[in-house]
C-alpha atoms as a PDB file:
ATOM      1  CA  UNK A   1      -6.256 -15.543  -3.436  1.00  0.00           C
ATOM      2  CA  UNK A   2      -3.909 -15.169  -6.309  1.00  0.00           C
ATOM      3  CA  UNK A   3      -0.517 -13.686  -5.259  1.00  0.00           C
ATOM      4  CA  UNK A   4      -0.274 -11.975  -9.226  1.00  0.00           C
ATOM      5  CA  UNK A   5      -3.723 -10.112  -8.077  1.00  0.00           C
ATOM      6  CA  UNK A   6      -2.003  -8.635  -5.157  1.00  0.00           C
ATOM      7  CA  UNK A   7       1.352  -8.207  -7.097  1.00  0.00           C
ATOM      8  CA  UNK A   8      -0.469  -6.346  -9.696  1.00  0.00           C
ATOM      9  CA  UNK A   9      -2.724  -4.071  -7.923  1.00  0.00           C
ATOM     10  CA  UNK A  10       0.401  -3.190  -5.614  1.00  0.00           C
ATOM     11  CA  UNK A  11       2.041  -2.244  -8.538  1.00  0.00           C
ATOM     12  CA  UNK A  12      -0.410  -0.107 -10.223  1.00  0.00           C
ATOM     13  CA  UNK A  13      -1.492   1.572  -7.297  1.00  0.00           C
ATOM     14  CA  UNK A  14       2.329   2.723  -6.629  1.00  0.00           C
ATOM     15  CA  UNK A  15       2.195   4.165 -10.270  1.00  0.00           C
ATOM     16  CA  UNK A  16      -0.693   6.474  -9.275  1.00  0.00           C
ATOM     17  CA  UNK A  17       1.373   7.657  -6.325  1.00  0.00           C
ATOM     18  CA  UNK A  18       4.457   8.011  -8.726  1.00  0.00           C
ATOM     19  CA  UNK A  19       2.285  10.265 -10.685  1.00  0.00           C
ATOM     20  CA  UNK A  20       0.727  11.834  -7.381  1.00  0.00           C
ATOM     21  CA  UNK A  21       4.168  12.609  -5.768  1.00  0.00           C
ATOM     22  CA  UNK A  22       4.876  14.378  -9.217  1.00  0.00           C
ATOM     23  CA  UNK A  23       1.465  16.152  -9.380  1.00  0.00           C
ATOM     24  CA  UNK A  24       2.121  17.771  -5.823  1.00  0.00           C
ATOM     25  CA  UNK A  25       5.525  18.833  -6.138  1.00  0.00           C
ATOM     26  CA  UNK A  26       4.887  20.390  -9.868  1.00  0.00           C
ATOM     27  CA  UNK A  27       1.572  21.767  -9.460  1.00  0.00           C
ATOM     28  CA  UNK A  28       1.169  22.438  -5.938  1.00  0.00           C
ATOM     29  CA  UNK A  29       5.006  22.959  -4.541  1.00  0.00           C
ATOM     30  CA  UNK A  30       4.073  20.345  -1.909  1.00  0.00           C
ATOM     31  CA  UNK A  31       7.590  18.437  -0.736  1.00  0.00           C
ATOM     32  CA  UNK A  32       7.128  17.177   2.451  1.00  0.00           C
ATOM     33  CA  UNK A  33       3.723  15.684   2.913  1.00  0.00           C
ATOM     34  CA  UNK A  34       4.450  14.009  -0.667  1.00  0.00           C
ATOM     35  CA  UNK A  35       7.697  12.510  -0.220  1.00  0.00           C
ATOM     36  CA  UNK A  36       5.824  10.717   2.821  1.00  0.00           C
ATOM     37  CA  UNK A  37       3.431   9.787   0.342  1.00  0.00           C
ATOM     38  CA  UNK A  38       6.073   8.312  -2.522  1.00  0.00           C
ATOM     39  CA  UNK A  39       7.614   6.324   0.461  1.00  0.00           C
ATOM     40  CA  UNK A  40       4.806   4.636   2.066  1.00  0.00           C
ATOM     41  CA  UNK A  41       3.095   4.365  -1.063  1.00  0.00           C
ATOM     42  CA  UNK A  42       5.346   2.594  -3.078  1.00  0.00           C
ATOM     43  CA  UNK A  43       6.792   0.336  -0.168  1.00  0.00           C
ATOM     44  CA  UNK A  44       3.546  -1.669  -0.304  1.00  0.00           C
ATOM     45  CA  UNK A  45       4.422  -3.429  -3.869  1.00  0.00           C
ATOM     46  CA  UNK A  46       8.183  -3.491  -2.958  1.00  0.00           C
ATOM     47  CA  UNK A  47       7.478  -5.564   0.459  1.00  0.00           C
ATOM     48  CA  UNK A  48       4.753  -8.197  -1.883  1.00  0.00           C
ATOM     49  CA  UNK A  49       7.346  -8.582  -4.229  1.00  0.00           C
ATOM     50  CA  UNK A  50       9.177  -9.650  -1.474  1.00  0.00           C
ATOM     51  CA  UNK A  51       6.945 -11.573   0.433  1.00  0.00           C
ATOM     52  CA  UNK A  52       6.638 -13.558  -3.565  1.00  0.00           C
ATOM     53  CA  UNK A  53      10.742 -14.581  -2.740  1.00  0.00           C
ATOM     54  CA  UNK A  54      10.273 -15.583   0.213  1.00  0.00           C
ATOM     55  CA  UNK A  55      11.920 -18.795   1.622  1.00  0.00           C
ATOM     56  CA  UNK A  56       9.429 -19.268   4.451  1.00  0.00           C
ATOM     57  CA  UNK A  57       5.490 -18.913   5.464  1.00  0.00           C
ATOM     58  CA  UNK A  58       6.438 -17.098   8.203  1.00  0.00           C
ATOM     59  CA  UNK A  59       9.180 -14.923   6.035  1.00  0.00           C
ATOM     60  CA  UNK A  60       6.050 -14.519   3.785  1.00  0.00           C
ATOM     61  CA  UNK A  61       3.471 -13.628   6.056  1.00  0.00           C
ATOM     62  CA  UNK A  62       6.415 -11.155   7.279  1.00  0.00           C
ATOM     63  CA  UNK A  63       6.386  -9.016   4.597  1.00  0.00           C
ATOM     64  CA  UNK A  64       2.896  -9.114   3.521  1.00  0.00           C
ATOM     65  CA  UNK A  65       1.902  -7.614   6.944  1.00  0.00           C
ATOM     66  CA  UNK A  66       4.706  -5.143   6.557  1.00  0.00           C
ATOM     67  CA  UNK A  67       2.501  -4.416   3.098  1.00  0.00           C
ATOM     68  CA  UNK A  68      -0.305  -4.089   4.905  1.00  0.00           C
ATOM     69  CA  UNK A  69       1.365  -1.566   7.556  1.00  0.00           C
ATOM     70  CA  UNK A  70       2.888   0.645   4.530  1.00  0.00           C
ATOM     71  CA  UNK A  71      -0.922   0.729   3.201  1.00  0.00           C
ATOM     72  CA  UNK A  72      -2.403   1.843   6.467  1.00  0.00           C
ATOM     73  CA  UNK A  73       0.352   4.871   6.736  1.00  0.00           C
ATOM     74  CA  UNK A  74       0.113   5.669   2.813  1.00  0.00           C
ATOM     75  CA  UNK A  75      -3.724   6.239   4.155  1.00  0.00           C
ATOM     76  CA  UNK A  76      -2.527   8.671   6.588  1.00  0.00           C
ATOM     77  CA  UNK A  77      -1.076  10.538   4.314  1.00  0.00           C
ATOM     78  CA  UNK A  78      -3.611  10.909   1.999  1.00  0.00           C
ATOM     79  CA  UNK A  79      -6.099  12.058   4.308  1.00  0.00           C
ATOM     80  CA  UNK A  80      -3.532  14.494   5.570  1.00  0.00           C
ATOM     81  CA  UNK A  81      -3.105  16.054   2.216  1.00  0.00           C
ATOM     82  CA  UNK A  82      -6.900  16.114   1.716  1.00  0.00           C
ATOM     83  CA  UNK A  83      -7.496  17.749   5.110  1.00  0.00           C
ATOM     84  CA  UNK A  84      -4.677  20.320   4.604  1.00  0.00           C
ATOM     85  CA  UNK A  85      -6.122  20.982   0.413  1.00  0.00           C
ATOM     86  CA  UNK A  86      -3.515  19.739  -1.233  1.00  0.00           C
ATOM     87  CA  UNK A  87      -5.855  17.164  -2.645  1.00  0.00           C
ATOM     88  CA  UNK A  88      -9.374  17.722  -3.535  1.00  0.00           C
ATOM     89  CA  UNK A  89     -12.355  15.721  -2.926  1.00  0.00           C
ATOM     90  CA  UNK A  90     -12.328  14.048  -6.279  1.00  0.00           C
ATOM     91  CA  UNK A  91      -8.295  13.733  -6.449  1.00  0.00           C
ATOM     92  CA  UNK A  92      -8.426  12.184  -3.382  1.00  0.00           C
ATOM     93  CA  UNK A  93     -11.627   9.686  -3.158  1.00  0.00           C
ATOM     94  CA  UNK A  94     -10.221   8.180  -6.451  1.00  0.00           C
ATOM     95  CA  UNK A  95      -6.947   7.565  -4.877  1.00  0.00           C
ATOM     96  CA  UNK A  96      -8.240   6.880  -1.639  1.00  0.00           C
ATOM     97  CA  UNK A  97     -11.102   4.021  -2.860  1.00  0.00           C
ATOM     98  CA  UNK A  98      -7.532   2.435  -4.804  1.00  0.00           C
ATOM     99  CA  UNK A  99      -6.128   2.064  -0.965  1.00  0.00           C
ATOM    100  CA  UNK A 100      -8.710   0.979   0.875  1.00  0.00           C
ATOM    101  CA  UNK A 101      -9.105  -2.159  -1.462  1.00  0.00           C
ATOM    102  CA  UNK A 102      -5.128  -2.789  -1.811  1.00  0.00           C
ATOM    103  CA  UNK A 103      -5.225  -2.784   2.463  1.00  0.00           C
ATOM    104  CA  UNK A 104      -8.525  -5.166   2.514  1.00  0.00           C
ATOM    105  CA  UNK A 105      -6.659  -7.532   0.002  1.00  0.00           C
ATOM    106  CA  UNK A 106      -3.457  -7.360   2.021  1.00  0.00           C
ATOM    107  CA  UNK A 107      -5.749  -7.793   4.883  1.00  0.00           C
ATOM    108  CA  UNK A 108      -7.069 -10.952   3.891  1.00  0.00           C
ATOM    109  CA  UNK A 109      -3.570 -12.470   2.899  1.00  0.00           C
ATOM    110  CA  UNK A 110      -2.358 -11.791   5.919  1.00  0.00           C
ATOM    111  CA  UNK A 111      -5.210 -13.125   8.241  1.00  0.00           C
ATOM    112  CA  UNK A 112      -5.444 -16.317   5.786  1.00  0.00           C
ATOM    113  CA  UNK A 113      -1.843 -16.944   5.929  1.00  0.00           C
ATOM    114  CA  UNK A 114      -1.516 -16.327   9.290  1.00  0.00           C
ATOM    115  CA  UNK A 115      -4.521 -18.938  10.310  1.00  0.00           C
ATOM    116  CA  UNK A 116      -2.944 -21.386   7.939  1.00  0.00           C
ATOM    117  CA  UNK A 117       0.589 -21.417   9.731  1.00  0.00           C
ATOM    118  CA  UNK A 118      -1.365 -21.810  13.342  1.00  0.00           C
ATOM    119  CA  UNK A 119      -2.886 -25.005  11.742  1.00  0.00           C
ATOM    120  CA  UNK A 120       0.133 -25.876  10.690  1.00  0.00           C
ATOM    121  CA  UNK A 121       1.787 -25.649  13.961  1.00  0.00           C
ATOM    122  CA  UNK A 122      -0.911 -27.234  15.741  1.00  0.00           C
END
């Protein structure tokens, strides 16, 4: 699993929630709920890029997971603004189908790195 892939998509899914965050609060004078959003959202590339610098597996593995926590909150929040109508079916699905496939991806690095550094320490 290429760490650019994960880089990447971490990146252009926190674009979309850029744009989201500014979609709710201009359009539908949402501040709270969004601001959630823009923080868990955007965390998830922030934390790869830091697992990238990392000086250690375990560092590594660290952050990813952290990633992979930020994606499972960011999902929260999504289906709280969908659920509440901030979001429609379409807006959200889109969005949503983005998230689930950033969190399987983080998913995998984690569990793979994680089974690598028991080996390791075995």
């Amino acid at each position: 699993m290429s760490e650019n892939v994960i880089k990447n998509q971490s990146k252009a899914f926190a674009i979309r929630i850029v744009r989201l965050y500014r979609y709710l609060r201009e359009e539908k004078n949402e501040w709270v709920l969004s601001k959630q959003l823009l923080r868990s959202g955007t965390s998830i590339g922030a934390n790869v890029v830091e697992a990238l610098a990392s000086i250690s597996k375990k560092e590594f593995l660290s952050k990813m997971y952290i990633s992979f926590k930020e994606c499972c909150e960011t999902e929260y929040w999504l289906d709280l603004l969908h659920d509440t109508n901030y979001l429609s079916d379409e807006e959200y699905e889109s969005i949503y189908k983005d998230n689930i496939e950033l969190r399987k991806l983080l998913s995998s690095i984690t569990l793979t790195t994680s089974q690598n550094l028991k080996k390791e320490n075995s």
